[in-house]
Protein backbone atom coordinates (compact mmCIF):
# COMPACT_ATOMS: atom_id res chain seq x y z
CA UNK A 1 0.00 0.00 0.00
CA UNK A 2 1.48 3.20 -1.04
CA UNK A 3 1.45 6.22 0.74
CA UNK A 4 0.63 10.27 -0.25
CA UNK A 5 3.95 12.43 -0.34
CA UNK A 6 3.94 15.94 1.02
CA UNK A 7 5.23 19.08 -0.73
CA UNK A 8 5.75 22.30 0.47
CA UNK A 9 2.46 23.33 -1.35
CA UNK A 10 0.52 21.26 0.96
CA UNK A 11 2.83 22.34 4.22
CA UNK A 12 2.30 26.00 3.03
CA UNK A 13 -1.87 26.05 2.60
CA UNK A 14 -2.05 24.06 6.40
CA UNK A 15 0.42 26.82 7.69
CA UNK A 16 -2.42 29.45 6.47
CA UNK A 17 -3.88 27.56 9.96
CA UNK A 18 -1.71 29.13 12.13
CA UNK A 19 -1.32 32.40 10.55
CA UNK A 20 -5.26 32.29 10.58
CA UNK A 21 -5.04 31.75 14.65
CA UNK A 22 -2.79 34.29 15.12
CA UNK A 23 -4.57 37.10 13.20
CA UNK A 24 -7.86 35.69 15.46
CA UNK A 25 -5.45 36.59 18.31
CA UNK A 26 -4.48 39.92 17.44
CA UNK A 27 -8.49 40.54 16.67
CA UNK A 28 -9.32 39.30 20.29
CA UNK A 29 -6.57 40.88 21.98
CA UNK A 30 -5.17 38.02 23.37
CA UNK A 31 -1.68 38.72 22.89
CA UNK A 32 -0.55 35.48 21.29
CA UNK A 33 -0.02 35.93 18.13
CA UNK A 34 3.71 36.41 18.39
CA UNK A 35 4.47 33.49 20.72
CA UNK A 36 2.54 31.36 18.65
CA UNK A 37 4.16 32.67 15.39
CA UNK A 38 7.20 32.11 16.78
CA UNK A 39 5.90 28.62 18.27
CA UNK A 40 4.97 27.90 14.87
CA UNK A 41 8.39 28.65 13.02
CA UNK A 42 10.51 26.85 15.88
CA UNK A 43 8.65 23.78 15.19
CA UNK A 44 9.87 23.92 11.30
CA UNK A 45 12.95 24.23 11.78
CA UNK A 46 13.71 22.06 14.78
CA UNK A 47 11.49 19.11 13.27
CA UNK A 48 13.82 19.95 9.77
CA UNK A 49 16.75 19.64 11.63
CA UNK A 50 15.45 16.25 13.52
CA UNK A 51 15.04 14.90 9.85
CA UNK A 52 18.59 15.83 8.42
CA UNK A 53 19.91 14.20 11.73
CA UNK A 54 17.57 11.26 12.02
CA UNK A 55 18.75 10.54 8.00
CA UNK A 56 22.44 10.73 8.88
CA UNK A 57 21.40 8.32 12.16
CA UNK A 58 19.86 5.79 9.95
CA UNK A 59 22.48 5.61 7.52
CA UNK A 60 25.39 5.35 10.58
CA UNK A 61 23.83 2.73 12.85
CA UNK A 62 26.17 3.85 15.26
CA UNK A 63 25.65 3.15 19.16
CA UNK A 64 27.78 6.27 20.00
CA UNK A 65 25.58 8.35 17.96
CA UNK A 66 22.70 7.02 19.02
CA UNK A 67 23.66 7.07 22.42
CA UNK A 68 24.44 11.04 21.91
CA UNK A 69 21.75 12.05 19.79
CA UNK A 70 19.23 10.25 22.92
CA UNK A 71 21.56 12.21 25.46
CA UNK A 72 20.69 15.48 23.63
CA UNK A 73 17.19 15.16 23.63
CA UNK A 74 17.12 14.12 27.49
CA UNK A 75 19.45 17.66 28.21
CA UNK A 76 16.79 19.46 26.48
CA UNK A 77 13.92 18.18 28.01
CA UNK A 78 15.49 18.66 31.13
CA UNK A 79 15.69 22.51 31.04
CA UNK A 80 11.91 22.38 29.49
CA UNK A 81 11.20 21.02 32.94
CA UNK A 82 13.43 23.61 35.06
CA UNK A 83 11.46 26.30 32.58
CA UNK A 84 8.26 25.22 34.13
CA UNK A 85 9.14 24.93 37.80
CA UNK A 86 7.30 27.96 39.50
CA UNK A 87 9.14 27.08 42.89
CA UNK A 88 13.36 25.44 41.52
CA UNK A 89 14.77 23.83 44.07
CA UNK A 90 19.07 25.62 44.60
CA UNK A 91 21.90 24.69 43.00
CA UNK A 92 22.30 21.79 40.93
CA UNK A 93 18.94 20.62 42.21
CA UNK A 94 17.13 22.72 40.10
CA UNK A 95 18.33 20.90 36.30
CA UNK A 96 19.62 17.19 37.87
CA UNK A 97 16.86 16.29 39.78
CA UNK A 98 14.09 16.33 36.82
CA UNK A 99 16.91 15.29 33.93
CA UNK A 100 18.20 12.54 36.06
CA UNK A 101 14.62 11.02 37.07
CA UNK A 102 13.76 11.25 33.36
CA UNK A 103 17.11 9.77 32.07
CA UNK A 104 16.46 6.81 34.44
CA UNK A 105 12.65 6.70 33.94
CA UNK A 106 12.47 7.15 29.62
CA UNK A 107 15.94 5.29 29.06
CA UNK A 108 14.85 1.78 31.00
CA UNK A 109 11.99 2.09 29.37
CA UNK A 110 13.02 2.38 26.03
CA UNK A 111 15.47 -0.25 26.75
CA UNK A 112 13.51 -2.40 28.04
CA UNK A 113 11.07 -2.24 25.45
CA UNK A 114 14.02 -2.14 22.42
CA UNK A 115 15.28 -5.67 24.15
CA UNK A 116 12.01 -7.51 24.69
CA UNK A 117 9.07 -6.56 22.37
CA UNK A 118 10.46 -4.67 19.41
CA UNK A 119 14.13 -6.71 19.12
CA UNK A 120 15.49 -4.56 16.37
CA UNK A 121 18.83 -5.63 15.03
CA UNK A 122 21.10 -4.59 16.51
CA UNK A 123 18.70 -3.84 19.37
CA UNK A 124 20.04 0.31 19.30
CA UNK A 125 19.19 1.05 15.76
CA UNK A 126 18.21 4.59 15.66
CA UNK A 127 15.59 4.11 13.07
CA UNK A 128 13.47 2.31 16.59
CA UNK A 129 15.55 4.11 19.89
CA UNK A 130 14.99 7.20 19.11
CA UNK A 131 10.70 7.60 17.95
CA UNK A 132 10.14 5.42 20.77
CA UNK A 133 12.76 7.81 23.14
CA UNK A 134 11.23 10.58 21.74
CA UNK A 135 7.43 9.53 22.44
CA UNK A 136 8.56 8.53 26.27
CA UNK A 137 10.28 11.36 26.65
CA UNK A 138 7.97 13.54 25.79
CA UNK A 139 5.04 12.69 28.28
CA UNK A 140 7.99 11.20 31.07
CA UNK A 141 8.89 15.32 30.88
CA UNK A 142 5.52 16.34 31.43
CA UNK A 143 4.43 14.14 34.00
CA UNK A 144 7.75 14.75 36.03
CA UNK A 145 7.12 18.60 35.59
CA UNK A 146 3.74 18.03 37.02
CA UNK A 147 4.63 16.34 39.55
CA UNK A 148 7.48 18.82 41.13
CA UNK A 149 5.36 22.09 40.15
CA UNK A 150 2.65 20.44 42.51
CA UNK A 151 4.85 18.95 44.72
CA UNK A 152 6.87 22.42 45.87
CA UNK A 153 3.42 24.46 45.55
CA UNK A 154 1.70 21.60 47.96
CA UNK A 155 4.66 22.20 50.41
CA UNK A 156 4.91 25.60 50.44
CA UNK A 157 0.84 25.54 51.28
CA UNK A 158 0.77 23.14 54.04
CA UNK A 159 3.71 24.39 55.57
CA UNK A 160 1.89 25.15 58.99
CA UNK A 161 0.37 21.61 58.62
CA UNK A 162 3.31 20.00 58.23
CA UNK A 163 6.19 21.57 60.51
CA UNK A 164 2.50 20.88 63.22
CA UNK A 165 2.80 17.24 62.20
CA UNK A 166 7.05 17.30 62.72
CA UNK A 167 6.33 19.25 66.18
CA UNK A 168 4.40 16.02 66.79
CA UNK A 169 6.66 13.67 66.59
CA UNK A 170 5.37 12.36 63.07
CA UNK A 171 8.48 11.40 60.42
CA UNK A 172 9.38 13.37 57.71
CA UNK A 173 8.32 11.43 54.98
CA UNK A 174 5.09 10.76 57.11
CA UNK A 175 4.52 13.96 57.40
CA UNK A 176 4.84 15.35 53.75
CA UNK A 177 2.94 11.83 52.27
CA UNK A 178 -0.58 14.20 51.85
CA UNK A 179 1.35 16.53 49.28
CA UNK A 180 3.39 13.83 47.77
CA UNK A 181 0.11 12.05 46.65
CA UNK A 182 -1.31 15.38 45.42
CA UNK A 183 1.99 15.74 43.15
CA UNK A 184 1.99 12.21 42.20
CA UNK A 185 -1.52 12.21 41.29
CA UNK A 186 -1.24 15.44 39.54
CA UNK A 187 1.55 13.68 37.83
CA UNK A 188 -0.29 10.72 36.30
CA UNK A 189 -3.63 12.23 35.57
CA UNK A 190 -1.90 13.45 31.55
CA UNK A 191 -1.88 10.07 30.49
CA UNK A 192 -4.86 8.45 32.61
CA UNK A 193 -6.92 10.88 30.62
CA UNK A 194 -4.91 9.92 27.48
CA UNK A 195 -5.40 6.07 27.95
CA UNK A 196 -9.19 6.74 28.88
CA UNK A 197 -9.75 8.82 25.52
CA UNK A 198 -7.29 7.06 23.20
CA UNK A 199 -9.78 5.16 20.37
CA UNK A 200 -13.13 6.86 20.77
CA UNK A 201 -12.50 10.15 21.46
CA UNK A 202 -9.04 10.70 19.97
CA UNK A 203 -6.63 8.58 17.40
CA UNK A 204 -3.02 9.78 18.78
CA UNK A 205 -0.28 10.61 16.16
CA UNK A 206 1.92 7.78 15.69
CA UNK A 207 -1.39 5.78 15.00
CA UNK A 208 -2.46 8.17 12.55
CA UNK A 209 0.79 8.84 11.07
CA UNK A 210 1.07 5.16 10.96
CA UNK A 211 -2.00 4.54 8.82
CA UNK A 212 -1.57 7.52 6.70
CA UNK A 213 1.48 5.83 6.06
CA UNK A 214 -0.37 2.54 4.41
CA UNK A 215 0.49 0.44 8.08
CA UNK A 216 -2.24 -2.03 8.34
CA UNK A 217 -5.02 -0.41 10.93
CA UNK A 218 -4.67 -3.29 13.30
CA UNK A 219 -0.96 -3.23 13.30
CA UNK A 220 -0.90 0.47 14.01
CA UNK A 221 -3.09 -0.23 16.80
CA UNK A 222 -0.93 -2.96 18.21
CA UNK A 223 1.93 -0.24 18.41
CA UNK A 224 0.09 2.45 19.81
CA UNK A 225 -1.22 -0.25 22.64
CA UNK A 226 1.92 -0.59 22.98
CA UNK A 227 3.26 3.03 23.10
CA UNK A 228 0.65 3.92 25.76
CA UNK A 229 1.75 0.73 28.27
CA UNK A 230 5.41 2.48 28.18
CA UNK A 231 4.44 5.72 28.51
CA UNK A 232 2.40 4.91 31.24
CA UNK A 233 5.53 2.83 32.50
CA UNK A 234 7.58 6.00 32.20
CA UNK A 235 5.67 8.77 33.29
CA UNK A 236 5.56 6.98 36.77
CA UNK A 237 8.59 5.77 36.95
CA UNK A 238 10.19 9.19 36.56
CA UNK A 239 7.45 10.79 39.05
CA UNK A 240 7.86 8.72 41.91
CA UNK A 241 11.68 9.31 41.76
CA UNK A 242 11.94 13.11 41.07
CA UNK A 243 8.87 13.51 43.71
CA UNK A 244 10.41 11.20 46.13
CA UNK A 245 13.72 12.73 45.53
CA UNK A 246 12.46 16.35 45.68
CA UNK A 247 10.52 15.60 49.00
CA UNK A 248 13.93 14.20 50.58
CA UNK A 249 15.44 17.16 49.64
CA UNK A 250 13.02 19.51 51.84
CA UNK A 251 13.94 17.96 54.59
CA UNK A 252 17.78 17.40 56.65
CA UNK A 253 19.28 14.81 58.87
CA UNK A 254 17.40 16.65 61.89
CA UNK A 255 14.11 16.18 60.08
CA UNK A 256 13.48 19.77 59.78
CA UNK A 257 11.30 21.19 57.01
CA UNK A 258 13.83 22.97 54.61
CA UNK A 259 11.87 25.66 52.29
CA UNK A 260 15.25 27.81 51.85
CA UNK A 261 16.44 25.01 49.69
CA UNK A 262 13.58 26.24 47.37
CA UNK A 263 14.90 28.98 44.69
């Protein structure tokens, strides 16, 4: 089954989209058009750039470059989680603690699922690592965002509640568990709602994308089953350990409640 190919004619008429939301901004007086102009024009030429790259990839089969070009995309998604942190946490803190939970998190993941249900050979080739790295990453980052935005915010807000529960003799992980759930749940509620919606209501991308393609419909599915298990894998993976990390970190040896070590 063939497939339809693209030009820059077609690219250009569904950008007249965009430029049509922005000019509805600018009616409204929403301020967005610029940021989504700009939004817009990042996307070409970083997803341009990801295709010159992923080409040279395929053609290297290289586990260095693989192993780089997957190192690259974790370092970036790190700082998009620092950029959404109302609350950082100091020092290093602030960019290790969500990159290194997602490194852990996404990579097993992917590896695990490279070594046991895809089995490309060799088991690294970029042409598999990186989609499937790229489609974990992706909703590990949010889901570890989520989770330290409302972890920090839950903290900072039962304060009184919780230094009452320390004065009490309660432990410190005891005593922040109520905002640890909240961050957690916060957390995993992106891709409950995805998993709940995914068929009916919405046909995700790399389904789609799959069977505009000419994949066989039931094959896509079987991939995008697939895709949601290790995202779901991922996503809490990489919460609990950057919430349980990031709760440690509020506290010290004397079990004292540590908000100063909050940016």
């Amino acid at each position: 089954m063939s497939y339809i190919q693209l030009d820059m004619i077609d690219l250009a008429l569904a950008g007249l989209l965009v430029l049509a939301n922005a000019g509805l901004s600018l009616w409204l007086q929403l301020g967005l058009e610029r940021r989504m102009l700009i939004a817009a024009a990042r996307m070409v030429v970083q997803l341009s750039l990801v295709g010159m790259v992923l080409k040279a990839l395929f053609l290297a089969v290289s586990p260095l470059w693989t192993g780089l070009a997957a190192l690259a995309m974790i370092a970036f998604a790190g700082h998009e989680i620092l950029a959404r942190q109302d609350r950082r946490f100091g020092g290093w803190w602030a960019y290790g603690l969500g990159t290194g939970s997602m490194l852990l998190a996404a990579g097993l993941v992917t590896i695990f699922a490279l070594t046991t249900q895809l089995r490309p050979d060799p088991w690294y080739h970029p042409q598999y690592a990186i989609p499937l790295l790229g489609m974990v990453l992706g909703n590990t980052m949010t889901g570890i965002s989520l989770g330290l935005q409302t972890l920090t915010g839950a903290v900072v807000d039962q304060r009184v509640a919780i230094e009452a529960r320390l004065a009490l003799g309660v432990a410190a992980g005891e005593a922040v568990l109520p905002a640890m759930r909240k961050a957690l749940k916060a957390a995993a509620m992106p891709i409950v709602n995805a998993m709940g919606t995914t068929g009916l209501v919405s046909l995700p991308g790399m389904m789609t994308g799959q069977i505009l393609g000419g994949v066989d419909p039931a094959q896509a599915v079987k991939y995008q089953i697939l895709i949601m298990f290790l995202i779901s894998g991922g996503t809490a993976a990489g919460a609990v350990t950057a919430v349980t990390l990031g709760a440690r970190r509020l506290f010290d040896q004397r079990q004292r409640l540590r908000l100063d070590r909050l940016g």
